[in-house]
N, C-alpha and C. Protein backbone atom coordinates (compact mmCIF):
# COMPACT_ATOMS: atom_id res chain seq x y z
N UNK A 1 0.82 -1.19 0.00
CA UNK A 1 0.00 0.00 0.00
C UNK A 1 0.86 1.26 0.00
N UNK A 2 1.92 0.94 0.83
CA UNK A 2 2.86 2.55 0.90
C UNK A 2 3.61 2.70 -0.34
N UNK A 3 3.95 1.73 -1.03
CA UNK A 3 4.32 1.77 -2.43
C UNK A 3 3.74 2.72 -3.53
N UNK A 4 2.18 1.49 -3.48
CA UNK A 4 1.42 2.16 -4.28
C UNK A 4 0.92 4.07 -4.01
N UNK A 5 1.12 4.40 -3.15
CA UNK A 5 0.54 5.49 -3.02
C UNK A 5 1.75 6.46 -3.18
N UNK A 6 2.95 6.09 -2.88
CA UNK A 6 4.39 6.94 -3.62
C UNK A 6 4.46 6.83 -5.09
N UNK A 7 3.70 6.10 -5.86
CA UNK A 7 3.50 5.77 -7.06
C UNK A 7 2.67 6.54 -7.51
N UNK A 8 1.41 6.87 -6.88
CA UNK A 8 0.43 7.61 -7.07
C UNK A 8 0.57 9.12 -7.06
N UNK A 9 1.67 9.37 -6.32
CA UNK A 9 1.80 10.25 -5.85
C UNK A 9 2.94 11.03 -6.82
N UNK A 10 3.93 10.42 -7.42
CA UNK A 10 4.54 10.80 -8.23
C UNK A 10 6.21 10.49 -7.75
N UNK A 11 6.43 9.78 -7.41
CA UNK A 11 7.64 8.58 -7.10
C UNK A 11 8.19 8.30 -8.02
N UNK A 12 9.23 8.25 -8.25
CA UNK A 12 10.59 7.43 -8.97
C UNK A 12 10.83 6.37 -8.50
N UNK A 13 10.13 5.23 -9.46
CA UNK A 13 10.44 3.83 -8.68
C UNK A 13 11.88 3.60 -8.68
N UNK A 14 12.75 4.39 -9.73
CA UNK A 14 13.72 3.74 -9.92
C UNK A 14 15.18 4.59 -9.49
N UNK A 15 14.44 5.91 -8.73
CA UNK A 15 15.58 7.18 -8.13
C UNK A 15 16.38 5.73 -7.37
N UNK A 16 17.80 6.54 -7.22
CA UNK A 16 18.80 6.21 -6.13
C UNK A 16 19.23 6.74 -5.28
N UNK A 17 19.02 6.37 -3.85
CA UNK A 17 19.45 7.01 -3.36
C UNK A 17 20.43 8.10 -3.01
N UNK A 18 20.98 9.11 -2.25
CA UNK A 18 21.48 9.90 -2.03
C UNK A 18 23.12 9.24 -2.56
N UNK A 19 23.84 9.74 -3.77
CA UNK A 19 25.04 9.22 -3.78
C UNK A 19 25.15 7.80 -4.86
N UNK A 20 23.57 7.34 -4.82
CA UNK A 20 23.51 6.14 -5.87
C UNK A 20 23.69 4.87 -5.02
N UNK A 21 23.50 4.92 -3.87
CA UNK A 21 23.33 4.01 -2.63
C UNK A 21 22.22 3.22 -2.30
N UNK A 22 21.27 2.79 -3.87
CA UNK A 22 20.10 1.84 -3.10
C UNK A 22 18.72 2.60 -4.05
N UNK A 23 18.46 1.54 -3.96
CA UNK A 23 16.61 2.29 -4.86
C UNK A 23 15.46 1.25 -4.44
N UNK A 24 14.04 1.55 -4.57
CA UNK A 24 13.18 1.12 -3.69
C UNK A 24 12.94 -0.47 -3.78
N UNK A 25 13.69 -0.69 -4.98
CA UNK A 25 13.88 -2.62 -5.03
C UNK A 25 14.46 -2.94 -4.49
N UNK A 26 16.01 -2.33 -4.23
CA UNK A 26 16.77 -2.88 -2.88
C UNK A 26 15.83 -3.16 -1.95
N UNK A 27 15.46 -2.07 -1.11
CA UNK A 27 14.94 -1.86 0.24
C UNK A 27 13.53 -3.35 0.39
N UNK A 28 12.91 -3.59 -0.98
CA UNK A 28 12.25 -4.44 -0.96
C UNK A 28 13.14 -5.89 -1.27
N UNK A 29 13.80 -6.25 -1.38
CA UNK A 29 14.57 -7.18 -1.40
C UNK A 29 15.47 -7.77 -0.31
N UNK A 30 15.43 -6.67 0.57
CA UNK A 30 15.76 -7.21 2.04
C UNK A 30 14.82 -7.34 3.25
N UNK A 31 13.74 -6.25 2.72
CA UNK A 31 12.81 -6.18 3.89
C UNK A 31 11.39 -6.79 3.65
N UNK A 32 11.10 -7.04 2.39
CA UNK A 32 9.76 -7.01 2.17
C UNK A 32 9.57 -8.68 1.01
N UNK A 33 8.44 -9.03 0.93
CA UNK A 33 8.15 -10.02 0.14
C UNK A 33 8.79 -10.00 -1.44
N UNK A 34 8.88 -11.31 -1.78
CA UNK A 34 8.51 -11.58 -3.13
C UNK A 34 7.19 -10.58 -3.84
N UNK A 35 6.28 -10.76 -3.15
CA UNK A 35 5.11 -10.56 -4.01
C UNK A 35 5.65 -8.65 -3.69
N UNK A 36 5.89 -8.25 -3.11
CA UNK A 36 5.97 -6.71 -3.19
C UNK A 36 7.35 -6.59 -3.99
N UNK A 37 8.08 -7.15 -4.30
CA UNK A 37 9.10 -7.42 -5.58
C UNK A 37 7.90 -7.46 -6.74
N UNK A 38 7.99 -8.02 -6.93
CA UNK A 38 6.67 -8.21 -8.23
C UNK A 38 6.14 -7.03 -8.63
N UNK A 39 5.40 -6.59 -7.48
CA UNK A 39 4.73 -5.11 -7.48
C UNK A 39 5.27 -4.11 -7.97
N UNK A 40 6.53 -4.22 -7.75
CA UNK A 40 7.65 -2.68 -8.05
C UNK A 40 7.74 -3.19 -9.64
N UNK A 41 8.26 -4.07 -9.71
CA UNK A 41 8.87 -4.88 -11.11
C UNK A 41 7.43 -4.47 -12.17
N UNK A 42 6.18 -5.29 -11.65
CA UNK A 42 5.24 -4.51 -12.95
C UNK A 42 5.22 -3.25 -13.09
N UNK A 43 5.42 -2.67 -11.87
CA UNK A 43 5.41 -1.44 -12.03
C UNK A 43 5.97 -0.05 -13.12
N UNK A 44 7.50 -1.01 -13.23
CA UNK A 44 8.61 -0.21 -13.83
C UNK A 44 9.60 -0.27 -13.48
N UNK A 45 10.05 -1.14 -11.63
CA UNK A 45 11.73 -0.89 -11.32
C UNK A 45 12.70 -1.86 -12.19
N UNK A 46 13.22 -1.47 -12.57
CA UNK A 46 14.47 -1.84 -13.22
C UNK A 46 15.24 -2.63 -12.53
N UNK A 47 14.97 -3.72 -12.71
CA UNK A 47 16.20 -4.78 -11.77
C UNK A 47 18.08 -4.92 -12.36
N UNK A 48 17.77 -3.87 -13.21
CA UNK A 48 19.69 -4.23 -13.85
C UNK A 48 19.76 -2.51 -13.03
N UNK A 49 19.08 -1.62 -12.27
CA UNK A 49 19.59 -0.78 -11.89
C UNK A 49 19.24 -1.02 -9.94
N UNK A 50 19.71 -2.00 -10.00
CA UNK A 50 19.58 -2.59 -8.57
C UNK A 50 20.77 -3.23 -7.80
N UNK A 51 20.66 -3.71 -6.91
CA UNK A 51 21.39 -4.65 -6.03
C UNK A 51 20.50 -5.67 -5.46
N UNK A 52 19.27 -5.76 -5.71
CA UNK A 52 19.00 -7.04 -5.09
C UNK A 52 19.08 -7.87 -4.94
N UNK A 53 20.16 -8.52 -5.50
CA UNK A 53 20.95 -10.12 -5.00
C UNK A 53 21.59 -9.83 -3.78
N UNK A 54 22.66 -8.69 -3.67
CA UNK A 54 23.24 -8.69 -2.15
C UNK A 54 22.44 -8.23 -1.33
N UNK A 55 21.16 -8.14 -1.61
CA UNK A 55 20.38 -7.10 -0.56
C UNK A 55 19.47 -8.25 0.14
N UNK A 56 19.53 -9.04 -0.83
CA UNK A 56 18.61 -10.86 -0.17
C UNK A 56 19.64 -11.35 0.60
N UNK A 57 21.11 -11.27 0.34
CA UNK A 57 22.31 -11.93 1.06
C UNK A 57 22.16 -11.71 2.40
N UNK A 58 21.84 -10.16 2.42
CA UNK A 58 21.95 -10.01 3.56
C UNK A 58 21.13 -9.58 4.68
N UNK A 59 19.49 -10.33 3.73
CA UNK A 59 18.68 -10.85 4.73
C UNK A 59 19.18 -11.16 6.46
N UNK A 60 18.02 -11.11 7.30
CA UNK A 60 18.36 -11.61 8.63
C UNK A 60 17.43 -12.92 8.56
N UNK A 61 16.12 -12.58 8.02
CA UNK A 61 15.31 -14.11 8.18
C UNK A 61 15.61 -15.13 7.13
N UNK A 62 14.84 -15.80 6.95
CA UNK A 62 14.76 -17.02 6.12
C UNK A 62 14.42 -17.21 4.66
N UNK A 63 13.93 -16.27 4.09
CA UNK A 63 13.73 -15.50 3.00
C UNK A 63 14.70 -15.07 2.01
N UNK A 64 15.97 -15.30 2.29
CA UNK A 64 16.94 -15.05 1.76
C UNK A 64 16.98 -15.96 0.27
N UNK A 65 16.94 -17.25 0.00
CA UNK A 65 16.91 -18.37 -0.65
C UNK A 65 15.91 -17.94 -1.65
N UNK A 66 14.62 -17.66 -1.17
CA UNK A 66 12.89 -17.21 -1.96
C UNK A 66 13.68 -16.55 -2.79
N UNK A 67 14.42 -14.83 -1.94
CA UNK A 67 14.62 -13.78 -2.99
C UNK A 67 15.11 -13.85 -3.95
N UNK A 68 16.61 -14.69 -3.34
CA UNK A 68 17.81 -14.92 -4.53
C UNK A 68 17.19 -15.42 -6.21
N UNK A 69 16.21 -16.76 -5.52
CA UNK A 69 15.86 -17.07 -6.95
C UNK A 69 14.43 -16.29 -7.73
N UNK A 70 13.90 -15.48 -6.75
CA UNK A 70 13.18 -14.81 -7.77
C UNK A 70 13.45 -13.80 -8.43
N UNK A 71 14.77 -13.33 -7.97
CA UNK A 71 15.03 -12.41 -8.83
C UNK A 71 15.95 -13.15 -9.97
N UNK A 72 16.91 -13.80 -9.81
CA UNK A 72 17.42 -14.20 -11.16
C UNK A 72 15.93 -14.64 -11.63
N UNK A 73 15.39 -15.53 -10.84
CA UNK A 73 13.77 -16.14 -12.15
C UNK A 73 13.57 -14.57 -13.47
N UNK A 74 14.10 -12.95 -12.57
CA UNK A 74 13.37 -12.13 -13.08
C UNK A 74 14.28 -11.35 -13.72
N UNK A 75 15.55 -11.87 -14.01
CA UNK A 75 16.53 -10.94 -15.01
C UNK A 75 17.62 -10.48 -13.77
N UNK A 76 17.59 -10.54 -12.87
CA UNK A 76 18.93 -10.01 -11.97
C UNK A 76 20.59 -10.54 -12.27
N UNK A 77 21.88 -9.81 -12.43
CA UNK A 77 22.86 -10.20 -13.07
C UNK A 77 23.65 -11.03 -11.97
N UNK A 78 23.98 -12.37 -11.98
CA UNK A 78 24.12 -13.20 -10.72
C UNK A 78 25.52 -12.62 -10.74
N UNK A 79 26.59 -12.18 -11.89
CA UNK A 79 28.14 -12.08 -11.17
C UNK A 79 28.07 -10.13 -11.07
N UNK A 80 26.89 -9.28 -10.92
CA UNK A 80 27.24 -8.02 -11.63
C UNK A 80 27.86 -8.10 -9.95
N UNK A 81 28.68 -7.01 -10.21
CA UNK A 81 29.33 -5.88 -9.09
C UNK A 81 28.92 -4.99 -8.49
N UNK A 82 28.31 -5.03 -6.73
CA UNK A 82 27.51 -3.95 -5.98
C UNK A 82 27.88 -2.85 -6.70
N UNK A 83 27.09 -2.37 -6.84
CA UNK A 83 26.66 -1.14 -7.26
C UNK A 83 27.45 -0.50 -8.78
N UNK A 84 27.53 -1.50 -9.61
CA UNK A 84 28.37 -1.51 -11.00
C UNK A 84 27.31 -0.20 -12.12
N UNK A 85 26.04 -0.66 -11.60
CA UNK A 85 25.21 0.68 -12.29
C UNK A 85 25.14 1.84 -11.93
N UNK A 86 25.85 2.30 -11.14
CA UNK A 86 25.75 4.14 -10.47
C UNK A 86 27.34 4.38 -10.64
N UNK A 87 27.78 4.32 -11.82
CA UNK A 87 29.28 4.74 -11.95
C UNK A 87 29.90 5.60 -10.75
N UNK A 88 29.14 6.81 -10.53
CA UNK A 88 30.10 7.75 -9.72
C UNK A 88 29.93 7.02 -8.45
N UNK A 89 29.14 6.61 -7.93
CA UNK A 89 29.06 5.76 -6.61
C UNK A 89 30.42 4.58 -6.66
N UNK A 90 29.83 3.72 -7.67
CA UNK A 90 30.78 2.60 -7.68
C UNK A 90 32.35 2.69 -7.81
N UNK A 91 32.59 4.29 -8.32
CA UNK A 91 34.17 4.43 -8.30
C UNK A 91 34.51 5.20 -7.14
N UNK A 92 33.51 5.52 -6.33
CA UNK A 92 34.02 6.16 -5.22
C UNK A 92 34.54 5.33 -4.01
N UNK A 93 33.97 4.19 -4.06
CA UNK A 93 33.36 2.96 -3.17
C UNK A 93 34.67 1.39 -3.22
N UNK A 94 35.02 1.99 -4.82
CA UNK A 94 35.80 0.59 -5.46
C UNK A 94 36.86 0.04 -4.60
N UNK A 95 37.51 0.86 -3.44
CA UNK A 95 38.64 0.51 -2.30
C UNK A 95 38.28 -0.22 -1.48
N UNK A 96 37.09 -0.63 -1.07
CA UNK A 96 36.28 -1.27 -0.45
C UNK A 96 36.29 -2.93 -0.99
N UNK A 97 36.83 -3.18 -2.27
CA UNK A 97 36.22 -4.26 -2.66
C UNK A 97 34.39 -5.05 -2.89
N UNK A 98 34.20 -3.96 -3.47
CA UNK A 98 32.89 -4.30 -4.30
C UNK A 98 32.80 -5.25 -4.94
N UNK A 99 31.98 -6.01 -4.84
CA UNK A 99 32.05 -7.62 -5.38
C UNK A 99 30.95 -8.43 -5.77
N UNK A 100 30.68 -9.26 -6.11
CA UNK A 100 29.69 -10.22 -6.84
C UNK A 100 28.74 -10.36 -5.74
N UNK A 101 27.52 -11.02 -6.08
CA UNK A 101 26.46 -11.63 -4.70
C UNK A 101 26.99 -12.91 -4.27
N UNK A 102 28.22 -13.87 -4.82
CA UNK A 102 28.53 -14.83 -4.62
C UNK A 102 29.84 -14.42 -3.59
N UNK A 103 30.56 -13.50 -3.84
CA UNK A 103 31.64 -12.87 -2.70
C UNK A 103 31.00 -12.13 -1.43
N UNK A 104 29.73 -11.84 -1.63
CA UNK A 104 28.55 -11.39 -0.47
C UNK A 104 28.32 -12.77 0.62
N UNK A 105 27.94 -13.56 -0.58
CA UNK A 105 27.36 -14.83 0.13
C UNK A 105 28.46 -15.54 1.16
N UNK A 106 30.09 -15.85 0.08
CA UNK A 106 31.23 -16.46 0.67
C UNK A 106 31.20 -15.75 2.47
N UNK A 107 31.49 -14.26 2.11
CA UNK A 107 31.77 -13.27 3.08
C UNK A 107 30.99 -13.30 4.21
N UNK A 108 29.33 -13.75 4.11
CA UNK A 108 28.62 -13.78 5.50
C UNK A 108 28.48 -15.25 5.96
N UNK A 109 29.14 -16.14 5.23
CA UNK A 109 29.49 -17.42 5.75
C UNK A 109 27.88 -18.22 5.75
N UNK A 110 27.14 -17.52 4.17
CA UNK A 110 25.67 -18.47 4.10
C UNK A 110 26.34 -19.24 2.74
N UNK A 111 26.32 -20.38 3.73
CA UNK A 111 26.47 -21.60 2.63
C UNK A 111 25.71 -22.19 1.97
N UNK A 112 24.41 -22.17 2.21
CA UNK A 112 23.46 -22.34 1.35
C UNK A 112 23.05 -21.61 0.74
N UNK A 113 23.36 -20.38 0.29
CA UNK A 113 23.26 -19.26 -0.83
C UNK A 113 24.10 -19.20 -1.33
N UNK A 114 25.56 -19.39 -1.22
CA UNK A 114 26.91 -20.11 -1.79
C UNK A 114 26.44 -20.96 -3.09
N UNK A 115 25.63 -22.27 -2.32
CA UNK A 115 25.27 -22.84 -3.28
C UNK A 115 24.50 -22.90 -4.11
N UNK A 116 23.29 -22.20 -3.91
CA UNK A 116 22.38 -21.46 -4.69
C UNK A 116 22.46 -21.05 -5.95
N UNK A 117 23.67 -19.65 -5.53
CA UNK A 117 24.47 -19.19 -6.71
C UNK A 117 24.77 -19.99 -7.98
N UNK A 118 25.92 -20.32 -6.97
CA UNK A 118 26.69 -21.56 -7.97
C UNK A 118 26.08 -22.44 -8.70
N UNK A 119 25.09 -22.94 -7.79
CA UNK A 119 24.33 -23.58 -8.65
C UNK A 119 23.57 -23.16 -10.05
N UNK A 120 23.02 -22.15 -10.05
CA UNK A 120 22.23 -21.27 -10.60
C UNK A 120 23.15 -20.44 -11.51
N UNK A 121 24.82 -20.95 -11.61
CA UNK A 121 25.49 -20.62 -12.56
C UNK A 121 27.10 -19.03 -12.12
N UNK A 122 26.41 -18.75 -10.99
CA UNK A 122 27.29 -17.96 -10.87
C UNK A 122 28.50 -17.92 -11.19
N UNK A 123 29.73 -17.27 -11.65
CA UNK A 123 30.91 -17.48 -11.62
C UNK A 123 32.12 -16.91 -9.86
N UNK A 124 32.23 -18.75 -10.00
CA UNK A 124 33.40 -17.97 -8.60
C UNK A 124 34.74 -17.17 -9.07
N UNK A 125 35.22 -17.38 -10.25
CA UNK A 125 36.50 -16.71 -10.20
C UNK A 125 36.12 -14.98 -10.57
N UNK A 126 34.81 -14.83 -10.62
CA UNK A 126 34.95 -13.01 -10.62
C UNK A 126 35.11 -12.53 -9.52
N UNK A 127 36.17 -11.59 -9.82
CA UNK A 127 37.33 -10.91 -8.97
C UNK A 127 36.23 -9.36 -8.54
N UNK A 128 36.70 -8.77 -7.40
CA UNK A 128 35.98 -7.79 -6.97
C UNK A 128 37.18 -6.60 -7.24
N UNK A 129 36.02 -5.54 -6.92
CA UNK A 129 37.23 -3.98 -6.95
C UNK A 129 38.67 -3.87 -7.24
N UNK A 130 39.15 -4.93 -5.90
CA UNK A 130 40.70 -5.31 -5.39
C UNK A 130 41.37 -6.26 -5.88
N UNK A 131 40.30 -6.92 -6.97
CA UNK A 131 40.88 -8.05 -7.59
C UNK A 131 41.30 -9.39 -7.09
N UNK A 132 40.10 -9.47 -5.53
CA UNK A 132 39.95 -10.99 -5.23
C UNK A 132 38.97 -11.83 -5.73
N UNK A 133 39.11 -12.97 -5.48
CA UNK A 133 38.02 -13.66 -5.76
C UNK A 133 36.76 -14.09 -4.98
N UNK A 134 35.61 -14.48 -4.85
CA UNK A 134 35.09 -14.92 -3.62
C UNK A 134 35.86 -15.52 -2.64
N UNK A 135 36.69 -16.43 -3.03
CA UNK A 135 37.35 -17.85 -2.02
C UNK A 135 37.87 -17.09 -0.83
N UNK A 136 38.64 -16.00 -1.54
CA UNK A 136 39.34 -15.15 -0.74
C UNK A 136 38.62 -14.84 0.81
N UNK A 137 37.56 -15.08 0.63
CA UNK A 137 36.83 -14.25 2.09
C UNK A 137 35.96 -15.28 2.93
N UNK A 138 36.74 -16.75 2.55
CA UNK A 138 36.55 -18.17 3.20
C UNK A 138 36.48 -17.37 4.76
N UNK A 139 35.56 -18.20 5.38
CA UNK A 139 35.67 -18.04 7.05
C UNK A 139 36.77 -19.47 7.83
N UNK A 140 37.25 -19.19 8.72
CA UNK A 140 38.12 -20.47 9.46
C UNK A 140 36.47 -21.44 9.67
N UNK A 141 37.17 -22.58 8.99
CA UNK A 141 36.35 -24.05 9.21
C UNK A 141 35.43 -23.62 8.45
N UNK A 142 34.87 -23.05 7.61
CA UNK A 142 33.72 -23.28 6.71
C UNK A 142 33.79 -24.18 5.60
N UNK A 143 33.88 -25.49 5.99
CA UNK A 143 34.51 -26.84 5.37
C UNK A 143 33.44 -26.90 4.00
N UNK A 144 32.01 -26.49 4.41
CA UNK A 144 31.21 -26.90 3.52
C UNK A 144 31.35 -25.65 2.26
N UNK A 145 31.15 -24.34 2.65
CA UNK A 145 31.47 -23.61 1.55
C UNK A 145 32.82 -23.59 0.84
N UNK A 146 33.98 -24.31 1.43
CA UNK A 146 35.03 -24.41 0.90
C UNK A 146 35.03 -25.29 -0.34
N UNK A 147 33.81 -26.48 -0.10
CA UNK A 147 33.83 -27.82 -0.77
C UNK A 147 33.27 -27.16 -1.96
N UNK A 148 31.98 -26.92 -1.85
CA UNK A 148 31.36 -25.60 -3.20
C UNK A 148 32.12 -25.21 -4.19
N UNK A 149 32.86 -23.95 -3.41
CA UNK A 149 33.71 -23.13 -4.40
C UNK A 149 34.59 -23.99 -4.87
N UNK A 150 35.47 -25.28 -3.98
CA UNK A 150 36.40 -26.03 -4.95
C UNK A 150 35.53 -26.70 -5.98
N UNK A 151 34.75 -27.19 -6.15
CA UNK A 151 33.79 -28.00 -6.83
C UNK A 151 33.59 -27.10 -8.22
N UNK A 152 33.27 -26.25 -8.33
CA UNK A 152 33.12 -25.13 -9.29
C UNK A 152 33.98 -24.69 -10.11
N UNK A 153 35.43 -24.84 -9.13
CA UNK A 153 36.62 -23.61 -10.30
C UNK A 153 37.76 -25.01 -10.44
N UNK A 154 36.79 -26.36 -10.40
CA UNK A 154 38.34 -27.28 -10.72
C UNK A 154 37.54 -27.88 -12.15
């Protein structure tokens, strides 16, 4: 409903935030349903001017898995680079190591979105900002996401 009525109202589904930091599909991609994904999407948001793969990563509930694949189901770029569509953002940011949703996934130690990815085709050897790879941001003993990424790049 609060959607629709910023819509009504005369909203930019697809503005970015202050700096190029996020637009209202993000914010629905971490906080809000599938079906209110949908909503924005008929609407007009542009999922190649998004982040919502890392923005499902870094879900807190259980929902994380739903998002990931409905948005590739819906055109989302599984190796693009946080924030690769807001040039001046993304070169301000690039020291940071900006990276794939699969170097998101490695990095918060969800191994079952690890595999998701991968499964679903991701590439592990794309390198971020700094020119690592996902593997790079292995956690101590994460035996199972270790097995993944070897599985993939041999």
């Amino acid at each position: 409903e609060l959607f629709q009525w910023l819509l009504d109202h005369g909203a930019d589904i697809n503005h970015q935030q202050q700096g190029g930091a996020g637009c209202v599909l993000d914010t629905a991609a971490l906080n809000h349903s599938t079906g209110t994904v949908s909503f924005l999407l008929a609407k007009g948001a542009d999922i190649r001017q998004s982040v919502g793969l890392h923005c499902a990563i870094m879900r807190t509930d259980d929902q994380g898995a739903n998002m990931l694949n409905y948005l590739l189901d819906h055109g989302a770029d599984i190796n693009a680079l946080e924030y690769q569509h807001v040039p001046d953002y993304f070169n301000t940011k690039r020291e940071h190591g900006l990276g794939s949703p699969l170097q998101m996934a490695v990095r918060k130690g969800k191994s079952n979105l690890v595999r998701l990815l991968l499964e679903s085709g991701a590439n592990p050897l794309v390198m971020n900002t700094r020119g690592q790879i996902p593997a790079r941001y292995l956690k101590e003993g994460d035996v199972e996401t270790r097995e993944f990424l070897q599985k993939y790049t041999s």
